[in-house]
N, C-alpha and C. Protein backbone atom coordinates (compact mmCIF):
# COMPACT_ATOMS: atom_id res chain seq x y z
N UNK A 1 4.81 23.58 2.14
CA UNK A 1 5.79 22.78 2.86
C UNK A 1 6.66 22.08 1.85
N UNK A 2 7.85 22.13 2.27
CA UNK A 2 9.14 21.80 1.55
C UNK A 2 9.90 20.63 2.12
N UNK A 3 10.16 19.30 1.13
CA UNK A 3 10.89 18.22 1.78
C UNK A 3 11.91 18.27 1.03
N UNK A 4 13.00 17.45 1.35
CA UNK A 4 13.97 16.82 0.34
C UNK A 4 14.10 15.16 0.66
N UNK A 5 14.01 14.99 -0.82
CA UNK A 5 14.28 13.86 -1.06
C UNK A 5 15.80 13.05 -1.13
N UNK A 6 16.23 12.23 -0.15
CA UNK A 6 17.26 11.89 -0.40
C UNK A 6 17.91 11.05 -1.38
N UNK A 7 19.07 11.20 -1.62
CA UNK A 7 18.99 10.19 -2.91
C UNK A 7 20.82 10.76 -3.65
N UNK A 8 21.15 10.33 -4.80
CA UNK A 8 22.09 10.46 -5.46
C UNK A 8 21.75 11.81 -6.11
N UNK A 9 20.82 12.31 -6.46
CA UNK A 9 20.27 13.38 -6.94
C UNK A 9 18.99 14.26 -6.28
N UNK A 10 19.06 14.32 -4.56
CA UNK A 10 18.65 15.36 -3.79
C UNK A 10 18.21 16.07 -4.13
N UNK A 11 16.42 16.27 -4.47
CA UNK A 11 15.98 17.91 -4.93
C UNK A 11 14.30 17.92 -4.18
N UNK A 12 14.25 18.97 -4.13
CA UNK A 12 13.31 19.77 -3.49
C UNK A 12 11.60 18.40 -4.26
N UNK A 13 11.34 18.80 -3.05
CA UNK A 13 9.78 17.71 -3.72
C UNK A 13 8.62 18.66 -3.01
N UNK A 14 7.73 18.89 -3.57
CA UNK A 14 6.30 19.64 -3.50
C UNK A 14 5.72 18.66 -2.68
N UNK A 15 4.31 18.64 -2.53
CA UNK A 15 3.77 17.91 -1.93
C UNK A 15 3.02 16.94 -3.09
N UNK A 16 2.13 15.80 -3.00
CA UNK A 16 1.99 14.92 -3.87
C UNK A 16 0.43 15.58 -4.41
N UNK A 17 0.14 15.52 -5.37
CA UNK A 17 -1.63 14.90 -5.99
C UNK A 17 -1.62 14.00 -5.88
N UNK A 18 -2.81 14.30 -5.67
CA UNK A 18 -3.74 12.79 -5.37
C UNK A 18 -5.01 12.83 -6.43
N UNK A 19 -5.08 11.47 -6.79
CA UNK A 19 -6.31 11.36 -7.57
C UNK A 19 -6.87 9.68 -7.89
N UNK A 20 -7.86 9.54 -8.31
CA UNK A 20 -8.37 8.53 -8.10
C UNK A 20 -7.70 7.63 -9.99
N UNK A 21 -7.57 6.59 -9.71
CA UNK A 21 -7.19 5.64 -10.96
C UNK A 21 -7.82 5.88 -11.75
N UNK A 22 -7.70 5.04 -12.89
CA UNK A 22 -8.84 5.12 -14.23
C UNK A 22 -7.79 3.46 -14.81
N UNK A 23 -8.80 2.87 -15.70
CA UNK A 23 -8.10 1.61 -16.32
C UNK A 23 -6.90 2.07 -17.19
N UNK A 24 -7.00 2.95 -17.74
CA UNK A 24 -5.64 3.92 -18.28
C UNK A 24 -4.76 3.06 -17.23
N UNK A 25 -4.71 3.71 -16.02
CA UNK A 25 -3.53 3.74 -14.96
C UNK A 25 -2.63 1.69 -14.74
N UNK A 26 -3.32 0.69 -14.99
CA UNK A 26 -3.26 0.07 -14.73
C UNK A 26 -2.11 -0.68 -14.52
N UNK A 27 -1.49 -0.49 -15.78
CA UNK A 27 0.27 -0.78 -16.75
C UNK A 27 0.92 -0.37 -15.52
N UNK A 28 1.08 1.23 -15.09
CA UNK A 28 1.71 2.06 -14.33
C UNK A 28 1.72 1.59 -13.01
N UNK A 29 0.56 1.11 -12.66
CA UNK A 29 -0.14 0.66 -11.07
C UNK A 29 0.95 -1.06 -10.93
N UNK A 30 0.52 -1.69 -11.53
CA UNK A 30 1.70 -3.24 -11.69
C UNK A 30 2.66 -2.59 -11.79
N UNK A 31 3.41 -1.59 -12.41
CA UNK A 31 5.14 -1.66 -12.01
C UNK A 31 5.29 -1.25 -10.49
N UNK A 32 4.38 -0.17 -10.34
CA UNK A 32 4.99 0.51 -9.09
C UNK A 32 4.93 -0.73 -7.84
N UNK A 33 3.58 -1.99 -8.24
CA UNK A 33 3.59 -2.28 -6.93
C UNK A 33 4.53 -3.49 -6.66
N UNK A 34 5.03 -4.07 -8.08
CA UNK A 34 5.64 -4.93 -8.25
C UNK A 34 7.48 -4.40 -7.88
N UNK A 35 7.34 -2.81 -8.06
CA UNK A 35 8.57 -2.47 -8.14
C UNK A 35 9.03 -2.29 -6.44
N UNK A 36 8.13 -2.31 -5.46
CA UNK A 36 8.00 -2.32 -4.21
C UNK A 36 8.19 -3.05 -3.46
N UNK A 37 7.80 -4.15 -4.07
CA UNK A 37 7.35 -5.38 -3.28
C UNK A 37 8.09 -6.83 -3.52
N UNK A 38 8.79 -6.95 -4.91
CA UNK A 38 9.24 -8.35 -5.38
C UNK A 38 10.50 -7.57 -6.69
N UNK A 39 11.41 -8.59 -6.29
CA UNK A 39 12.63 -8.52 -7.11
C UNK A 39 13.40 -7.36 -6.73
N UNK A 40 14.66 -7.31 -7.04
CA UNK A 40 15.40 -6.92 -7.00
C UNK A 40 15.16 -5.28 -7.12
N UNK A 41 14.88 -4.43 -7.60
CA UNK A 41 14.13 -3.20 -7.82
C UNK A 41 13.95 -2.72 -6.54
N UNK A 42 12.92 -4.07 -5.85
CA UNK A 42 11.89 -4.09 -4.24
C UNK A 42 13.05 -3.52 -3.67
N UNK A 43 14.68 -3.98 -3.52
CA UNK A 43 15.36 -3.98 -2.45
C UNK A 43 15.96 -2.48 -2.23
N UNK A 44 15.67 -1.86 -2.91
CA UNK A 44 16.18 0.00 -3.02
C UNK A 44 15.40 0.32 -2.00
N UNK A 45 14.32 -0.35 -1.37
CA UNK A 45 13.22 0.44 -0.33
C UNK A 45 13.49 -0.78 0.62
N UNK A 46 12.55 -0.32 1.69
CA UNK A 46 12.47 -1.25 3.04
C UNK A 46 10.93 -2.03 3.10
N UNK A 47 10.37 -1.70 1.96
CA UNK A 47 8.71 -2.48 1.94
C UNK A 47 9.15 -4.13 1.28
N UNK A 48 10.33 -4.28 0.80
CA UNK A 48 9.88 -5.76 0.24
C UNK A 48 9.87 -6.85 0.66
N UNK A 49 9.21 -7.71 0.01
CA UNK A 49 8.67 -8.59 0.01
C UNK A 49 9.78 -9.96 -0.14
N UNK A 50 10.73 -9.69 -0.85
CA UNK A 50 11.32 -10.63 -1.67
C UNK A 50 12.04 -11.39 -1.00
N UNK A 51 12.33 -11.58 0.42
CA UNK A 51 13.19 -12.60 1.27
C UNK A 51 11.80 -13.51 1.69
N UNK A 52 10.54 -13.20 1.50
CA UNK A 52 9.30 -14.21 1.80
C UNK A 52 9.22 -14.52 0.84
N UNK A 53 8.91 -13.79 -0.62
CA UNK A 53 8.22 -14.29 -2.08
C UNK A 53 8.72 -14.27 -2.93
N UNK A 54 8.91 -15.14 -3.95
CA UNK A 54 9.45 -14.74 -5.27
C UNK A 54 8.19 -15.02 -5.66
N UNK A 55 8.15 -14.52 -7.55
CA UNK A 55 6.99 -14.33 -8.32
C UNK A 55 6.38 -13.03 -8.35
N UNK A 56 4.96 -12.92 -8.53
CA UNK A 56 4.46 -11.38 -8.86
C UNK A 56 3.92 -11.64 -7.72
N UNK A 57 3.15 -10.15 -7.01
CA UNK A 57 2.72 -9.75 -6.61
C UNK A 57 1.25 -9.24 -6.61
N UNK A 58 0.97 -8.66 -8.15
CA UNK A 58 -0.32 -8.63 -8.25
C UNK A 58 -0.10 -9.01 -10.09
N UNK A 59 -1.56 -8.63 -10.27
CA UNK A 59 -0.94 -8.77 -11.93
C UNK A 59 -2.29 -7.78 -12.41
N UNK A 60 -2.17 -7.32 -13.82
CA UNK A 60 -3.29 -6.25 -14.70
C UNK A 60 -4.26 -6.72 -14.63
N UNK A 61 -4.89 -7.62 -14.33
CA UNK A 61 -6.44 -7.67 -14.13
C UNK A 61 -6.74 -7.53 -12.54
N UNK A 62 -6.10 -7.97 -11.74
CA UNK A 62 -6.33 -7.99 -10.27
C UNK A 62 -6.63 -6.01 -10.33
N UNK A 63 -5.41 -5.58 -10.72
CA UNK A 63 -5.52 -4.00 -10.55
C UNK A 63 -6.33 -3.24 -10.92
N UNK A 64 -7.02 -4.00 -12.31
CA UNK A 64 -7.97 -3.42 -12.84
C UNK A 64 -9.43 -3.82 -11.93
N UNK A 65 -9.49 -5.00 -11.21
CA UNK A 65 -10.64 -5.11 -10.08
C UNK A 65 -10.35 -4.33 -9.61
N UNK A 66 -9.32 -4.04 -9.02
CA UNK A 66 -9.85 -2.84 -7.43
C UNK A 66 -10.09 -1.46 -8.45
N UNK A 67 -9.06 -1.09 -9.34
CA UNK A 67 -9.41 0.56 -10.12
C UNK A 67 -11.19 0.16 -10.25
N UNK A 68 -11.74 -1.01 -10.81
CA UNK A 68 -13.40 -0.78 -11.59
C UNK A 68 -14.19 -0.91 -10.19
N UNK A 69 -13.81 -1.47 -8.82
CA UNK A 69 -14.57 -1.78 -7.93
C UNK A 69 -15.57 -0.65 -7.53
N UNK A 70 -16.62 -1.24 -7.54
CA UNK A 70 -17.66 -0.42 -7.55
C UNK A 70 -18.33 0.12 -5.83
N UNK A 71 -17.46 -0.34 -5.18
CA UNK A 71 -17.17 0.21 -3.63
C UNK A 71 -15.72 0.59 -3.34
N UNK A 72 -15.36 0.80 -4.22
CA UNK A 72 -13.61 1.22 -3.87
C UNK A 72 -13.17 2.52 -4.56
N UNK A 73 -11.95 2.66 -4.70
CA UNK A 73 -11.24 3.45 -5.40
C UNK A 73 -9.52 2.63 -5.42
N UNK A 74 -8.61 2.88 -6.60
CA UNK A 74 -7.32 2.85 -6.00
C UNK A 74 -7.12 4.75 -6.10
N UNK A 75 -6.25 5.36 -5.20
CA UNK A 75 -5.39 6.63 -5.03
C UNK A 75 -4.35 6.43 -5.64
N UNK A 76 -3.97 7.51 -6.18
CA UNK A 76 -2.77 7.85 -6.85
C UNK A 76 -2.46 8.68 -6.02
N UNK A 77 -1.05 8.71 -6.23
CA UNK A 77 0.39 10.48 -5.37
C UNK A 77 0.88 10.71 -6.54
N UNK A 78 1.19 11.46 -7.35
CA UNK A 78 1.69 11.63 -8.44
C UNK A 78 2.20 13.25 -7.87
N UNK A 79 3.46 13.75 -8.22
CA UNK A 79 4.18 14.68 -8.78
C UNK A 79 4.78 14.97 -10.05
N UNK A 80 4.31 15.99 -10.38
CA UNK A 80 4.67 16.29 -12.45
C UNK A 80 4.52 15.56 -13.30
N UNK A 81 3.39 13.79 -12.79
CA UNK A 81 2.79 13.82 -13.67
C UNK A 81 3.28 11.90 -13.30
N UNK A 82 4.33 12.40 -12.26
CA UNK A 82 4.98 11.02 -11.86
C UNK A 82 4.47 10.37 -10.72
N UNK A 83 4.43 9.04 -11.24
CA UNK A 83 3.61 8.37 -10.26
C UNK A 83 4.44 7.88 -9.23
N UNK A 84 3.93 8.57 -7.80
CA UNK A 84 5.00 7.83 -6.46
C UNK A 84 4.46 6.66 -5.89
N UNK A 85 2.92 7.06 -5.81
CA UNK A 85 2.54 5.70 -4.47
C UNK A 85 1.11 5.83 -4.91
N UNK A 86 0.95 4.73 -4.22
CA UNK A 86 -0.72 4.44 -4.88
C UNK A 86 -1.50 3.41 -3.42
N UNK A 87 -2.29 3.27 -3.30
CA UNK A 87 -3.16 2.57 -2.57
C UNK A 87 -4.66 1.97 -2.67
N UNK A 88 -5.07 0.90 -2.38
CA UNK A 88 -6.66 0.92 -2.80
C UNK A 88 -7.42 0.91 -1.46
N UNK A 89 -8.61 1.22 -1.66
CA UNK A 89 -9.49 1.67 -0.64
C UNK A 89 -10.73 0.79 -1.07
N UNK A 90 -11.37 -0.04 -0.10
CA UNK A 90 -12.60 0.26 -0.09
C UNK A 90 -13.32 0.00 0.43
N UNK A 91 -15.44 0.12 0.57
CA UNK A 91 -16.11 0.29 1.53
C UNK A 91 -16.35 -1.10 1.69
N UNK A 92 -16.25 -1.33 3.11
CA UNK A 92 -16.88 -2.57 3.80
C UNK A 92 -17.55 -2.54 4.90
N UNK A 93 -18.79 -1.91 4.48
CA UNK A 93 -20.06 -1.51 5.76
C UNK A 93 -19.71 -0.54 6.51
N UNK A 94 -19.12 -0.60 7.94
CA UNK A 94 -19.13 0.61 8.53
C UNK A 94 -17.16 0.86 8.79
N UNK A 95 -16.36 -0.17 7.48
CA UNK A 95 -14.26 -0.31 7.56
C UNK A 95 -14.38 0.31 6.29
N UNK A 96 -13.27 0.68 5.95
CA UNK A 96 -12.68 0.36 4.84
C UNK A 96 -11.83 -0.09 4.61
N UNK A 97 -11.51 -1.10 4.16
CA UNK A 97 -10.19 -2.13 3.24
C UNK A 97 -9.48 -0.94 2.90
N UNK A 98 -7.89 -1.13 3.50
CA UNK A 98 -6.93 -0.38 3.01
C UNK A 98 -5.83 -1.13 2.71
N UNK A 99 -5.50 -1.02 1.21
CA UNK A 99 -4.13 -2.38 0.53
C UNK A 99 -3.39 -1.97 -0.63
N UNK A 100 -2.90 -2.43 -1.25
CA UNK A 100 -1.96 -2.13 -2.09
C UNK A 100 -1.22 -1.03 -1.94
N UNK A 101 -0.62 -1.00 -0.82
CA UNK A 101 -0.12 0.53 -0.52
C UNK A 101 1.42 0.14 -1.18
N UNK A 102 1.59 0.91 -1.80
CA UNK A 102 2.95 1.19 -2.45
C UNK A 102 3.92 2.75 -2.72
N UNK A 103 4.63 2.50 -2.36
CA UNK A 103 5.71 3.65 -2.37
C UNK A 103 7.05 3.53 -3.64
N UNK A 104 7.42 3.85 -4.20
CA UNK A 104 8.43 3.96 -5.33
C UNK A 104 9.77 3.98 -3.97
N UNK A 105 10.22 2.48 -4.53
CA UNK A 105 11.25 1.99 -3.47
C UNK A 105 12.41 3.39 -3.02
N UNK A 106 13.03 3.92 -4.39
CA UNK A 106 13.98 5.37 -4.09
C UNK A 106 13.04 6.67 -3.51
N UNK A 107 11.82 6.27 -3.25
CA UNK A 107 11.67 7.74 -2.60
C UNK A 107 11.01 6.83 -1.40
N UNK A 108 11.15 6.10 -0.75
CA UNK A 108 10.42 5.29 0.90
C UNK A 108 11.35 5.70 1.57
N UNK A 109 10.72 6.31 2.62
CA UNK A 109 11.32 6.95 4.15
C UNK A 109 11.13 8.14 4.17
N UNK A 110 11.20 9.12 2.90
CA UNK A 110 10.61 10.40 2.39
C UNK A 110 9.62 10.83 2.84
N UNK A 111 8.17 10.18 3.46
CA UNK A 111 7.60 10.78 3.78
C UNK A 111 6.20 10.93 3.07
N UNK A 112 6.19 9.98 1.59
CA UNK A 112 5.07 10.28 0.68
C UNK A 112 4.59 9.16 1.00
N UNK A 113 4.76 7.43 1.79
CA UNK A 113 3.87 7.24 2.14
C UNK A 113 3.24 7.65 3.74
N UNK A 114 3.53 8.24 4.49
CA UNK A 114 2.26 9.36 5.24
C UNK A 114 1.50 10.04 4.63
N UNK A 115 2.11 10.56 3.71
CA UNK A 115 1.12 11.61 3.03
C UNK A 115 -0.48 10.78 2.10
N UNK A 116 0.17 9.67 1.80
CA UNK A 116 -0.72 8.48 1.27
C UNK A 116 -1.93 8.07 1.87
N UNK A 117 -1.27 7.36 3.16
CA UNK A 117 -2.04 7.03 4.25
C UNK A 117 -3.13 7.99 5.00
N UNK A 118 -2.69 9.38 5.08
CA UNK A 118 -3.21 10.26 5.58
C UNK A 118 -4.86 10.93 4.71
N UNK A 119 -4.11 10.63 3.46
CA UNK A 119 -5.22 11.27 2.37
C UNK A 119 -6.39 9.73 2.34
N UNK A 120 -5.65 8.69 2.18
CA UNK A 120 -6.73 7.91 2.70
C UNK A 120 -7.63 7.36 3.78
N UNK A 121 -6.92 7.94 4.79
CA UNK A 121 -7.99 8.36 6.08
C UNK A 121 -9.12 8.82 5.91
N UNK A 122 -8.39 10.27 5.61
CA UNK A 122 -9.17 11.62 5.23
C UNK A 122 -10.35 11.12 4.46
N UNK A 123 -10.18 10.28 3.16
CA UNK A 123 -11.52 10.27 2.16
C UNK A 123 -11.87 9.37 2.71
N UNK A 124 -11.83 8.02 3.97
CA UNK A 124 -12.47 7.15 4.71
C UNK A 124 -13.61 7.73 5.32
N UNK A 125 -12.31 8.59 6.13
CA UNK A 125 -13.53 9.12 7.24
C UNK A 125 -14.36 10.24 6.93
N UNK A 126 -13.76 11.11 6.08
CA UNK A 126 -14.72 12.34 5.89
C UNK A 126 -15.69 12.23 5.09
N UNK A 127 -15.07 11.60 3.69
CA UNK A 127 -16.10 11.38 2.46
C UNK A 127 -16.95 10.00 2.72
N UNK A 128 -16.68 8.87 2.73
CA UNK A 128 -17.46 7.98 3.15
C UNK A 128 -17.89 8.01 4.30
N UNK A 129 -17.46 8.34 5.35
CA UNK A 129 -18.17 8.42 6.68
C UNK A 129 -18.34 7.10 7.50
N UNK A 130 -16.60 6.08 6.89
CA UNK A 130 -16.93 4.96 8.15
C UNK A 130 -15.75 5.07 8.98
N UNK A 131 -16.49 4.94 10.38
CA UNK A 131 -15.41 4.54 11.49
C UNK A 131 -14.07 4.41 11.52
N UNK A 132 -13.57 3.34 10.85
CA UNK A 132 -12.33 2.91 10.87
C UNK A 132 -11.44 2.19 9.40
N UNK A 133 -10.62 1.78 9.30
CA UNK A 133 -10.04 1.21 8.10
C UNK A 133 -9.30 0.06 9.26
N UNK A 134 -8.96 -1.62 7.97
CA UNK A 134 -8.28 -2.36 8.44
C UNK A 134 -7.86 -2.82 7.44
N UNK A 135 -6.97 -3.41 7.08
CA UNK A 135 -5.74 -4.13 6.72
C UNK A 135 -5.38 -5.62 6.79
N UNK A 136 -4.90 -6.50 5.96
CA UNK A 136 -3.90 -7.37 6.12
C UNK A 136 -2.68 -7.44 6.22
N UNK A 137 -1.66 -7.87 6.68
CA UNK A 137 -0.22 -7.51 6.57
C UNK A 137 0.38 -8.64 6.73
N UNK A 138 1.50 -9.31 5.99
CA UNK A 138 2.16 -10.85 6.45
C UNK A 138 2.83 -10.53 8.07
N UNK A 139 2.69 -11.17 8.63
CA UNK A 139 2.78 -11.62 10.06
C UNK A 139 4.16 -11.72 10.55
N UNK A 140 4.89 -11.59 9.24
CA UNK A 140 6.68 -12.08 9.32
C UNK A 140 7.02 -10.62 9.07
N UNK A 141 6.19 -9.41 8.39
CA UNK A 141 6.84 -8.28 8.22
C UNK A 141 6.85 -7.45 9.65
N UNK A 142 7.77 -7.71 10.72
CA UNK A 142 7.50 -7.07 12.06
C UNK A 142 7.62 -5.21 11.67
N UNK A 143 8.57 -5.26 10.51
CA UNK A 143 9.42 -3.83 10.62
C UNK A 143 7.98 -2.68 10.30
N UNK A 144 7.39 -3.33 9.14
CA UNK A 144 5.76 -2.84 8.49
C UNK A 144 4.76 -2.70 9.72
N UNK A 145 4.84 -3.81 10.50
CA UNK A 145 3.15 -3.71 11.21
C UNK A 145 3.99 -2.41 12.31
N UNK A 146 4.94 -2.31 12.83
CA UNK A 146 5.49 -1.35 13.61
C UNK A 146 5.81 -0.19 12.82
N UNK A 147 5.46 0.01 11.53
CA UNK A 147 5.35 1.15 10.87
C UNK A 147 3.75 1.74 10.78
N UNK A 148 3.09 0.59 10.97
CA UNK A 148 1.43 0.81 11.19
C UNK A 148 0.79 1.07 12.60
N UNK A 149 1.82 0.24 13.39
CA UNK A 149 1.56 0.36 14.87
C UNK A 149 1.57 2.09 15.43
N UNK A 150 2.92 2.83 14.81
CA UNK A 150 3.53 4.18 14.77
C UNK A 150 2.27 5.07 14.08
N UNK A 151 1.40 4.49 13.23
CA UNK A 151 0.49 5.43 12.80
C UNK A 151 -0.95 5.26 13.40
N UNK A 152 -1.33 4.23 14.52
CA UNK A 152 -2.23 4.19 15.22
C UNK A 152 -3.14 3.26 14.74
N UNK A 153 -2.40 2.32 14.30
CA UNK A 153 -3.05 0.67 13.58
C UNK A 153 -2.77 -0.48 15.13
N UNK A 154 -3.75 -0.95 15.24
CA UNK A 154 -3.24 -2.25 16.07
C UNK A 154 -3.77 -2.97 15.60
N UNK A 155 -2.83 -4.43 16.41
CA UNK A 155 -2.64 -5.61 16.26
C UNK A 155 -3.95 -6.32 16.21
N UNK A 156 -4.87 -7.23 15.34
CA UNK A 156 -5.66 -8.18 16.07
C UNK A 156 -6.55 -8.60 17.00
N UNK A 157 -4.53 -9.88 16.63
CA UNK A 157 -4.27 -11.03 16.55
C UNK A 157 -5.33 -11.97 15.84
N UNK A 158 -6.50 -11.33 14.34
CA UNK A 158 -7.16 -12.30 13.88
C UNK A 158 -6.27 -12.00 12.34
N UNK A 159 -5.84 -13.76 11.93
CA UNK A 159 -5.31 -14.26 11.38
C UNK A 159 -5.75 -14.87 9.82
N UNK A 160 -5.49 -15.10 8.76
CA UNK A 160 -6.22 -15.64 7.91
C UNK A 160 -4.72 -16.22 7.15
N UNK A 161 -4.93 -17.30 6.21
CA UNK A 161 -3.97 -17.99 5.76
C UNK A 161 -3.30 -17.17 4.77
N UNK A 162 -2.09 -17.61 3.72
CA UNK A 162 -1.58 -17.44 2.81
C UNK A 162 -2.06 -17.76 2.11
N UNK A 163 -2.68 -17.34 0.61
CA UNK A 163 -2.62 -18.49 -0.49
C UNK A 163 -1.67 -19.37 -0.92
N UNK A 164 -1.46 -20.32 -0.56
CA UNK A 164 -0.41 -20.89 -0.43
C UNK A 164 -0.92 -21.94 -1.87
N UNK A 165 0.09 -22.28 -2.98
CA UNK A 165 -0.82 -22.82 -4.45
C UNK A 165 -1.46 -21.52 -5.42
N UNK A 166 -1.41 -20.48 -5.50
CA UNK A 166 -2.18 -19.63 -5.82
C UNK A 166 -0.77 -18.80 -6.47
N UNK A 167 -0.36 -18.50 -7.42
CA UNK A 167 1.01 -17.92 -7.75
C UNK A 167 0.34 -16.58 -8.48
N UNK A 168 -0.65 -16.20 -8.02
CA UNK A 168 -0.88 -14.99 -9.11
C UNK A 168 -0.73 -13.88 -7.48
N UNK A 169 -0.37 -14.49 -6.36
CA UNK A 169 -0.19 -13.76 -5.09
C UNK A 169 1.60 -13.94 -5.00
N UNK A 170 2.34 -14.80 -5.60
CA UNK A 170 3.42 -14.96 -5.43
C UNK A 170 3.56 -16.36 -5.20
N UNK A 171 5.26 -16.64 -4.57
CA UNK A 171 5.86 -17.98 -4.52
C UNK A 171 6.25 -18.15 -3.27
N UNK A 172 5.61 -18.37 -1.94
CA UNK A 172 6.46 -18.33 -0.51
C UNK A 172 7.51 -18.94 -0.80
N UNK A 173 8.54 -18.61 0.33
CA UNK A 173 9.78 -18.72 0.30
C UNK A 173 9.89 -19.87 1.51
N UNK A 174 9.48 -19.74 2.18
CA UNK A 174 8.61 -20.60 3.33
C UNK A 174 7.26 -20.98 4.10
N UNK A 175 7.47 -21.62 4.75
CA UNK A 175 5.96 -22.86 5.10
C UNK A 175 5.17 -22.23 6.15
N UNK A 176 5.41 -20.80 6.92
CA UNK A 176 4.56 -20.25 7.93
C UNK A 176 3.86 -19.04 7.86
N UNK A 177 3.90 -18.42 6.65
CA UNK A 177 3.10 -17.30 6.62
C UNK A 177 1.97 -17.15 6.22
N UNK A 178 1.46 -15.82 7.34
CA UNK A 178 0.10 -15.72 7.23
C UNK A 178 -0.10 -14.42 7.29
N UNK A 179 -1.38 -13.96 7.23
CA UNK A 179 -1.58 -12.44 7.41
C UNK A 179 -2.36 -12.24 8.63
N UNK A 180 -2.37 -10.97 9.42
CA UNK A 180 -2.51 -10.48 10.65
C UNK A 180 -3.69 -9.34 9.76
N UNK A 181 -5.11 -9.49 10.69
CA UNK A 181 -5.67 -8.01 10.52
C UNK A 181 -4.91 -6.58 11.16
N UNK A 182 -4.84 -5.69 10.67
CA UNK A 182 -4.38 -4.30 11.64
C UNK A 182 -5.60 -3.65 11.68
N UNK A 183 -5.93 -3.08 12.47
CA UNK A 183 -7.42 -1.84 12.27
C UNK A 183 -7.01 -0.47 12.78
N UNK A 184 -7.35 0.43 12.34
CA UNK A 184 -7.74 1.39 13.29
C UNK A 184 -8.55 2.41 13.04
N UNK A 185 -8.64 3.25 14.35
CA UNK A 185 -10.29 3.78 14.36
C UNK A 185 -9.70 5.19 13.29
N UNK A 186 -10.84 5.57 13.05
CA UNK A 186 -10.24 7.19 12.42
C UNK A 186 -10.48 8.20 13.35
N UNK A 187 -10.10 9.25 12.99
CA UNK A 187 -9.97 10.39 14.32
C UNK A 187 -9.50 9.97 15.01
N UNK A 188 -7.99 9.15 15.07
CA UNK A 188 -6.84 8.73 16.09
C UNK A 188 -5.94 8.90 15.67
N UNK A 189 -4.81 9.34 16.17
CA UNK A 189 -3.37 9.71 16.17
C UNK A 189 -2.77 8.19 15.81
């Protein structure tokens, strides 16, 4: 199967590899998610962050917890060697924690994060063998949770705060955000 990527320079894209991190990856893992999510970079895609947060997003040791977590994995998408999107996974009894999902802002809407999401289903439910995956998501991103809603994630409505004081999560931009659980079961549309 054959996509195209839109863009100033339109060309044919394969489908992604996938593979699991290594502390190698880590350097690579902070740009992409930082490049997604905060500053100016973020705004080439529709995932950012940056009208809620200024500051970072994650930083090289946080990344290097989830790559060493010893119930997790982060995923890589890489094509020719290039890294598109990445995500971390991991086991929590009979869920799995699904986060850091990131897409390389010039290729979002493309289609490589489904392909992301999908492969981390897949090793949820097939290889670990739990039920369902859930999520946090800020509560202000309506456009995101209705991009999760579209893939068979629902709502809640259980809530947990911001780190609000905590700048190694970022800098709110304002005084009301929070994060929303999403769940959903596997073997669902």
């Amino acid at each position: 199967m054959s996509e195209t990527v839109a863009g100033p320079a339109a060309r044919p894209a394969g489908e992604p590899v996938f593979r699991t991190a290594t502390l190698a990856d880590v350097p690579a893992l902070v740009d992409l998610v930082e490049s997604a999510y905060r500053g100016e970079a973020s705004k080439a895609g529709w995932t950012t962050e940056a009208d809620l947060l200024d500051g970072q997003r994650t930083d090289a040791e946080g990344v290097a917890e989830a790559v060493g977590h010893a119930d997790g994995l982060v995923l890589l998408a890489e094509r020719g060697g290039e890294l598109l999107a990445c995500c971390q996974l991991e086991r929590r009894g009979d869920r799995a924690y699904f986060g850091m999902f990131s897409v390389r802002p010039g290729l979002q809407g493309g289609g490589i994060g489904r392909l992301v999401l999908a492969e981390a289903e897949r090793l949820a439910g097939e290889e670990w063998g739990v039920g369902s995956m859930e999520m946090t998501v800020i509560e202000q991103r309506a456009e995101l949770i209705a991009w999760y809603e579209r893939r068979g994630f629902r709502r809640t409505g259980v809530y947990s705060p911001f780190p609000y004081g905590d700048e190694r999560f970022g800098v709110p931009r304002r005084p009301d955000l929070r994060f929303e659980q999403l769940v959903k079961e596997l073997g669902t549309a």
